[in-house]
N, C-alpha and C. Protein backbone atom coordinates (compact mmCIF):
# COMPACT_ATOMS: atom_id res chain seq x y z
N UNK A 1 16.12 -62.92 -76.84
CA UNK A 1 17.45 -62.40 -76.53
C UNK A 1 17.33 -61.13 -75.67
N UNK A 2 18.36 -61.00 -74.79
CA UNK A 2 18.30 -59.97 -73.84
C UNK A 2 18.87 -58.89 -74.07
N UNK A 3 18.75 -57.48 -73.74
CA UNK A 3 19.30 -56.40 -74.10
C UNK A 3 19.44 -55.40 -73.18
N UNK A 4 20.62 -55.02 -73.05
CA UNK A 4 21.07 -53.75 -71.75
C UNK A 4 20.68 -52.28 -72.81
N UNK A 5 19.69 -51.41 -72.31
CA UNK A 5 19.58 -50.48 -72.42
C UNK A 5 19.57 -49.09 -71.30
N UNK A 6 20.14 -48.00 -72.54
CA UNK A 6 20.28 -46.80 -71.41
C UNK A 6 19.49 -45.80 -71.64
N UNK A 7 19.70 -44.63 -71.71
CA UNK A 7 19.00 -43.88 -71.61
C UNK A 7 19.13 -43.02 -73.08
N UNK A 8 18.34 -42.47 -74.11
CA UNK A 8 18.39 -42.32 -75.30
C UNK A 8 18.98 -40.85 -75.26
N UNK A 9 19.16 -40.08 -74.75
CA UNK A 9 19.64 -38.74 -74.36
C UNK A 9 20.91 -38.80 -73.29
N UNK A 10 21.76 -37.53 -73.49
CA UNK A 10 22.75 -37.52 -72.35
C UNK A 10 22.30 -37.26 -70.93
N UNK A 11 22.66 -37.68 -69.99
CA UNK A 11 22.04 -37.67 -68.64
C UNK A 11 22.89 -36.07 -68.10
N UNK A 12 21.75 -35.39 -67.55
CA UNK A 12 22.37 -33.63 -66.89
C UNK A 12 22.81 -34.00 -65.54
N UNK A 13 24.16 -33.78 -64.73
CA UNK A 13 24.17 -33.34 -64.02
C UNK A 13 24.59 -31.97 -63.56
N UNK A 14 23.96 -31.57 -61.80
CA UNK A 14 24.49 -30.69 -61.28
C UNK A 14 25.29 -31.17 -60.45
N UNK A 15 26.55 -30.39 -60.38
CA UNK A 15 27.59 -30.37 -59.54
C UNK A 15 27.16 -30.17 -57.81
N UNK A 16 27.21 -31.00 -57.01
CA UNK A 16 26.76 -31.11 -55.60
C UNK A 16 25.23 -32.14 -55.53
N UNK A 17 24.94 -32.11 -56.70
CA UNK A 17 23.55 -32.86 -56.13
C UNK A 17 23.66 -34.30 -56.57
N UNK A 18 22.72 -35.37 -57.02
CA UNK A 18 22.79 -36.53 -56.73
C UNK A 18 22.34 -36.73 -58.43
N UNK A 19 22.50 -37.82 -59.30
CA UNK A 19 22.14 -38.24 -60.24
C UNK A 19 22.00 -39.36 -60.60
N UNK A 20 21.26 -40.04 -61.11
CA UNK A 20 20.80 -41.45 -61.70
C UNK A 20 21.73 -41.60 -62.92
N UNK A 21 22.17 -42.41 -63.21
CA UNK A 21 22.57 -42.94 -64.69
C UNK A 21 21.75 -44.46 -65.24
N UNK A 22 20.74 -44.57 -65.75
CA UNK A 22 19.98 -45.45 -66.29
C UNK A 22 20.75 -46.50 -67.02
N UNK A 23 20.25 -48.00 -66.40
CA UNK A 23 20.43 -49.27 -67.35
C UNK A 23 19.39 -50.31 -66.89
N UNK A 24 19.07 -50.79 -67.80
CA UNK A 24 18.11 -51.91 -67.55
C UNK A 24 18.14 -52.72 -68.58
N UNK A 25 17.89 -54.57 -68.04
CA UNK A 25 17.48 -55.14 -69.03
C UNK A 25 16.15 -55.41 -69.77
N UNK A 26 16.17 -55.42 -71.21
CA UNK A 26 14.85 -55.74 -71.66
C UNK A 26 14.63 -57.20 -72.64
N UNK A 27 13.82 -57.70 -72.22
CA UNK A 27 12.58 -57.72 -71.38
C UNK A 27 13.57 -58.28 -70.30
N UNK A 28 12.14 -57.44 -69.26
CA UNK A 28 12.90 -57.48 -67.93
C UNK A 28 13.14 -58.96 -67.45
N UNK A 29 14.22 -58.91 -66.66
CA UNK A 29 14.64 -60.33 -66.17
C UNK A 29 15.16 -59.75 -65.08
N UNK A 30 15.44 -60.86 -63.77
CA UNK A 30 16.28 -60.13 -62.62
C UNK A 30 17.55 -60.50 -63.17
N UNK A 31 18.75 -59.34 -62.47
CA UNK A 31 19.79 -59.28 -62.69
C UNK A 31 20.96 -59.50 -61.45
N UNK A 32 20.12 -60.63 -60.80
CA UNK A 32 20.75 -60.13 -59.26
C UNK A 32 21.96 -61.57 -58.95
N UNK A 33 21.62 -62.11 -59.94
CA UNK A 33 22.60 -63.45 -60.05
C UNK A 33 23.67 -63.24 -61.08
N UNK A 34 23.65 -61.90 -61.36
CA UNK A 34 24.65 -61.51 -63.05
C UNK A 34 25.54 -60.49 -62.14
N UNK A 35 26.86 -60.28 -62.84
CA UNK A 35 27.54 -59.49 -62.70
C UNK A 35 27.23 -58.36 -63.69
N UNK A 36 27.71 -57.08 -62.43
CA UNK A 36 27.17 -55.69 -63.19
C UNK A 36 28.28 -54.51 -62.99
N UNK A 37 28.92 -54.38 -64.11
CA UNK A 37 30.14 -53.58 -64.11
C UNK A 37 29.38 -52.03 -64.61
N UNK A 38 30.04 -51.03 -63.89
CA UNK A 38 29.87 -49.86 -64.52
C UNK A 38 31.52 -48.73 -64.86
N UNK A 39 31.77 -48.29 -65.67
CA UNK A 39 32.94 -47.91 -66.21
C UNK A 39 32.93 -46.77 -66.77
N UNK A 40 33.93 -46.16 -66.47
CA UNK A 40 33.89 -44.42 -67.48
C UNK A 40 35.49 -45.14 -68.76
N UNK A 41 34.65 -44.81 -70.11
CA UNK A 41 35.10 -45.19 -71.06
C UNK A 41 36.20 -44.62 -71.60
N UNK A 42 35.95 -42.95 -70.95
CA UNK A 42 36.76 -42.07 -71.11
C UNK A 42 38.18 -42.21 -70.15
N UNK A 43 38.56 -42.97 -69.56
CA UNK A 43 39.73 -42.60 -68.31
C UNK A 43 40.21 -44.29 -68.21
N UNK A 44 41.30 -44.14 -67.64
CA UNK A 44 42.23 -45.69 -68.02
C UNK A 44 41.67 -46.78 -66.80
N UNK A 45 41.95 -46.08 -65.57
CA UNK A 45 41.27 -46.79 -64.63
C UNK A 45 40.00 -46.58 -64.76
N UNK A 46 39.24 -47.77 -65.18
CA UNK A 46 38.09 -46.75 -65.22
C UNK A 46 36.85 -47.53 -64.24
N UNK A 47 36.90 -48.21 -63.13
CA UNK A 47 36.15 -48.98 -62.29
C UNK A 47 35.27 -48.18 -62.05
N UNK A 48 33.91 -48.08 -62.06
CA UNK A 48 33.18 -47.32 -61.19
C UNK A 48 32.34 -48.03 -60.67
N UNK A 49 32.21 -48.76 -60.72
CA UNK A 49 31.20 -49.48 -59.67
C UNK A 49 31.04 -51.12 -60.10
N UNK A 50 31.14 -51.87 -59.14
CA UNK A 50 31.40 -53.75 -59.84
C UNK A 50 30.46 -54.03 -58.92
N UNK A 51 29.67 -54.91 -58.99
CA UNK A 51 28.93 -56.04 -58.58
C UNK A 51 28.76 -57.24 -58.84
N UNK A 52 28.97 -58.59 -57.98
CA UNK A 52 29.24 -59.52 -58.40
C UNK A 52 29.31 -60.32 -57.45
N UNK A 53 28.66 -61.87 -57.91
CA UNK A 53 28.40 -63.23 -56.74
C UNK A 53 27.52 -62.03 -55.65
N UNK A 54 26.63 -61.57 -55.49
CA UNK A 54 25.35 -60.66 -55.12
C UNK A 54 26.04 -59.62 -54.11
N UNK A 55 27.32 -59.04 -54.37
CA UNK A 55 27.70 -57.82 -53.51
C UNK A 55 28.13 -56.81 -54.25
N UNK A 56 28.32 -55.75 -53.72
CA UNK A 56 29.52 -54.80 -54.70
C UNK A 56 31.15 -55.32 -54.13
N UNK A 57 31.33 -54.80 -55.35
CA UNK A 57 33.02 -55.06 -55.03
C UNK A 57 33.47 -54.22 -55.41
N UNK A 58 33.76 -52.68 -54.66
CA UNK A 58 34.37 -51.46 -55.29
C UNK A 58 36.23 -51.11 -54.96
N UNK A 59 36.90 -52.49 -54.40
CA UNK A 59 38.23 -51.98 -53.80
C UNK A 59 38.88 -51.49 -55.00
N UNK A 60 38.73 -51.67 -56.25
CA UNK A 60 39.40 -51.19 -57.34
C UNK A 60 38.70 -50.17 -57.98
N UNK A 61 37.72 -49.71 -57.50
CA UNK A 61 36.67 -48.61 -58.46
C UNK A 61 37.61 -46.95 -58.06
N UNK A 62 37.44 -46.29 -58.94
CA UNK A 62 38.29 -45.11 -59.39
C UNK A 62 38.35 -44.54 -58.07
N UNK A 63 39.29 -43.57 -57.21
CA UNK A 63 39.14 -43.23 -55.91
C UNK A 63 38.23 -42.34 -56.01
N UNK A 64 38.32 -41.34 -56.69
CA UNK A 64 37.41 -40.40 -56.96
C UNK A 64 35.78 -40.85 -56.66
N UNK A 65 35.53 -41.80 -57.21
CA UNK A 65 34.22 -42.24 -56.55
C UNK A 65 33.51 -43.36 -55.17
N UNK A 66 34.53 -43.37 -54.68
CA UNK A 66 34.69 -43.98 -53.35
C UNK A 66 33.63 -43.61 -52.42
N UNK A 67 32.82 -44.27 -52.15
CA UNK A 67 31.67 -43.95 -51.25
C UNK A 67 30.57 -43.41 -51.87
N UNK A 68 30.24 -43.04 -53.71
CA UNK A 68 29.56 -42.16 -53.71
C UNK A 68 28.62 -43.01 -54.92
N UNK A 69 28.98 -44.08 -54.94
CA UNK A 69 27.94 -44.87 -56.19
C UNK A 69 27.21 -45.58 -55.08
N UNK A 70 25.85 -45.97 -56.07
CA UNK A 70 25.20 -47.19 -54.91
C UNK A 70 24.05 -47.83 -56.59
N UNK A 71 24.18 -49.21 -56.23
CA UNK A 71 23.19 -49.93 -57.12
C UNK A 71 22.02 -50.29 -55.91
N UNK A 72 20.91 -50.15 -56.38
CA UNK A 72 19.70 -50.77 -55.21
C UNK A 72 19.53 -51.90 -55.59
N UNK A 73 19.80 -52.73 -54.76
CA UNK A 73 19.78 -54.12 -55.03
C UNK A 73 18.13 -54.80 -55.08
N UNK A 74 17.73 -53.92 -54.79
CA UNK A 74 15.96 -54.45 -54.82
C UNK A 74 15.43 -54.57 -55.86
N UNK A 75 15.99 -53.21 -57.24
CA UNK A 75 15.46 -53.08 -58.28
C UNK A 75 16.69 -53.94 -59.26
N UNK A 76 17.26 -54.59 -58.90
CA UNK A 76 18.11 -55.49 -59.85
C UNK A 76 17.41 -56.77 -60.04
N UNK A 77 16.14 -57.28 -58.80
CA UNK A 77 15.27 -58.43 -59.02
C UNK A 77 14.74 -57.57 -60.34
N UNK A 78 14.07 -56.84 -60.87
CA UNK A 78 13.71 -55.95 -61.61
C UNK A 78 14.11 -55.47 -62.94
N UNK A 79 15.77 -56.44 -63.69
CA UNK A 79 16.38 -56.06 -64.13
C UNK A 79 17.14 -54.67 -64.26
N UNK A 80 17.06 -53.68 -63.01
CA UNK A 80 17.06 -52.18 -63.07
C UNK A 80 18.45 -52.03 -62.40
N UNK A 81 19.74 -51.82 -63.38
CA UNK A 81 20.80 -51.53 -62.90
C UNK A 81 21.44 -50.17 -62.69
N UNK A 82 20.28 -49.56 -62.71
CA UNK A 82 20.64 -47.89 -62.71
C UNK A 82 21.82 -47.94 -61.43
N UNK A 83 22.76 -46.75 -61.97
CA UNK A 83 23.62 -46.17 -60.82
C UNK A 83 23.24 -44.94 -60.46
N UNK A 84 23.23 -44.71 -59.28
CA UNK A 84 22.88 -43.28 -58.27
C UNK A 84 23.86 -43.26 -57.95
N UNK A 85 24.98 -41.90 -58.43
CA UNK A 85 25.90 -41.23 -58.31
C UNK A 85 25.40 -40.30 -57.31
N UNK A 86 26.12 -39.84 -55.90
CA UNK A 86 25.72 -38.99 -55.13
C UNK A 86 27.10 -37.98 -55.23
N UNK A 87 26.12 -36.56 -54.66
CA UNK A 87 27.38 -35.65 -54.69
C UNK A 87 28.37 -35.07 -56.32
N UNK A 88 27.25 -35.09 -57.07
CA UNK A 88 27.99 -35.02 -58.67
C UNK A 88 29.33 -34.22 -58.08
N UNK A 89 29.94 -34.09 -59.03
CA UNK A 89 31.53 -33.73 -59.27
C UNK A 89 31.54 -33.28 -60.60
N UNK A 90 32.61 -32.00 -61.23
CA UNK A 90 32.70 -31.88 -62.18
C UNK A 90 33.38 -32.60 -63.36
N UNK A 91 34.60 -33.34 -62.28
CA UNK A 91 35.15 -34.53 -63.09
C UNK A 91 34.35 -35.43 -63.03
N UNK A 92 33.29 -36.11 -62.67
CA UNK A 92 32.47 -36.73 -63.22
C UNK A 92 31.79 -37.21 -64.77
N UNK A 93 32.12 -35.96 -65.55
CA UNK A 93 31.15 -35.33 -66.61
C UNK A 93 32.17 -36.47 -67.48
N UNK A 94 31.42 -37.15 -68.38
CA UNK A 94 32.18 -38.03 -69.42
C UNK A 94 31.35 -39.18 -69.61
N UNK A 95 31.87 -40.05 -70.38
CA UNK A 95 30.68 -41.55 -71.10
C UNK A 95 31.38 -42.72 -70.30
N UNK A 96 30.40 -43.13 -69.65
CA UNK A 96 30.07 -44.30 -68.74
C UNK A 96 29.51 -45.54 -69.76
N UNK A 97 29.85 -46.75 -69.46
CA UNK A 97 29.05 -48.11 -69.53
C UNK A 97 28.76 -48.76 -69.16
N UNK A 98 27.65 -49.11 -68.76
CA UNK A 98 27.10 -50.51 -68.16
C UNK A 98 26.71 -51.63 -68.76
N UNK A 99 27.88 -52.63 -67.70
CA UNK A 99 28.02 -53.85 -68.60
C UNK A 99 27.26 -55.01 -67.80
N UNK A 100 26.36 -55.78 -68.09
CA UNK A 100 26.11 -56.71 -67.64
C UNK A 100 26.24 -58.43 -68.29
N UNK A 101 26.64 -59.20 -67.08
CA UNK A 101 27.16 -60.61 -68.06
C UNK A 101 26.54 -61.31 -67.40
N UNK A 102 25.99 -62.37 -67.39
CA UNK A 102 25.20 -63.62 -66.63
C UNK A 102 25.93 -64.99 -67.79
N UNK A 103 25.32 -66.55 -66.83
CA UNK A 103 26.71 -67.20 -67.62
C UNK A 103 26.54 -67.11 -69.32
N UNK A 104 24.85 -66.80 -69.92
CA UNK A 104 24.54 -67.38 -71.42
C UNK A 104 24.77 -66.22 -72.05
N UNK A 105 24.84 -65.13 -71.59
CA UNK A 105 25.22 -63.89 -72.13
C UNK A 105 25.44 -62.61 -71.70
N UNK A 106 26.07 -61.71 -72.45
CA UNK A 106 26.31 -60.38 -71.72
C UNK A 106 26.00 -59.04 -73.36
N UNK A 107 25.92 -57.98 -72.25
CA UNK A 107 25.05 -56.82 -73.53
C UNK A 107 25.59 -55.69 -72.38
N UNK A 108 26.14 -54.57 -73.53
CA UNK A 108 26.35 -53.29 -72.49
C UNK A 108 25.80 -52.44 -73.04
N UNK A 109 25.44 -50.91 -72.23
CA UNK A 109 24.70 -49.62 -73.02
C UNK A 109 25.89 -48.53 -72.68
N UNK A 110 25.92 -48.05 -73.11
CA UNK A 110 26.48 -46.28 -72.69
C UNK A 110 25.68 -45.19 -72.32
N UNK A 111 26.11 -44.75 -71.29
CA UNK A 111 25.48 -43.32 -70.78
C UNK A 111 26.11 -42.10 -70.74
N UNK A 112 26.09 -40.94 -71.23
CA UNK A 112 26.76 -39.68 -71.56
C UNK A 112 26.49 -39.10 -70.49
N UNK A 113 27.06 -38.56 -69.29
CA UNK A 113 26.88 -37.77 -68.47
C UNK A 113 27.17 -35.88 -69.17
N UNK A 114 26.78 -34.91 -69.09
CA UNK A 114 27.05 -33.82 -69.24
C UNK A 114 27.05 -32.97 -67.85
């Protein structure tokens, strides 16, 4: 059985610089044929980043982060769905999830930004 994990600690950012938010599946499998939602848990709209049928699809992701997420699609052969948030923001700061679903199953983690 497969499992989305994050990162066991809250993830630090600084305001202006760039940050990772960790997810991966274990044991690794590629994830590049699965849809990969990322979401702030805290806020109603809460799109932050969609991927899916092998593109992003951000026309609905929060405006606030418009241009500033990126998944590397190289490390998703890799099961490695980390998001690289560029340009932190102070509204940024709050609990994120990454959800991943493929057709036999789906598993999400949470990540605490501070």
């Amino acid at each position: 059985q497969y499992k989305v994990v994050g990162p066991t600690d809250p993830v630090f950012a600084v305001a202006g610089e760039d940050v990772i938010l960790p997810c991966s599946v274990k044991p690794s499998i590629s994830v590049v044929d699965m849809r990969v939602e990322w979401f702030r848990l805290d806020l109603r709209d809460s799109l932050v980043h969609l991927y899916d049928d092998h593109v992003d699809k951000n026309t609905h992701q929060i405006h606030s982060y418009r241009g500033r997420t990126k998944l590397n699609h190289q490390e998703l052969q890799r099961g490695i769905a980390s998001l690289k948030l560029s340009s932190v923001r102070v509204s940024d700061e709050g609990r994120y999830k990454c959800f991943i679903q493929s057709k036999s199953w789906s598993d999400d983690t949470t990540v605490d930004v501070n």
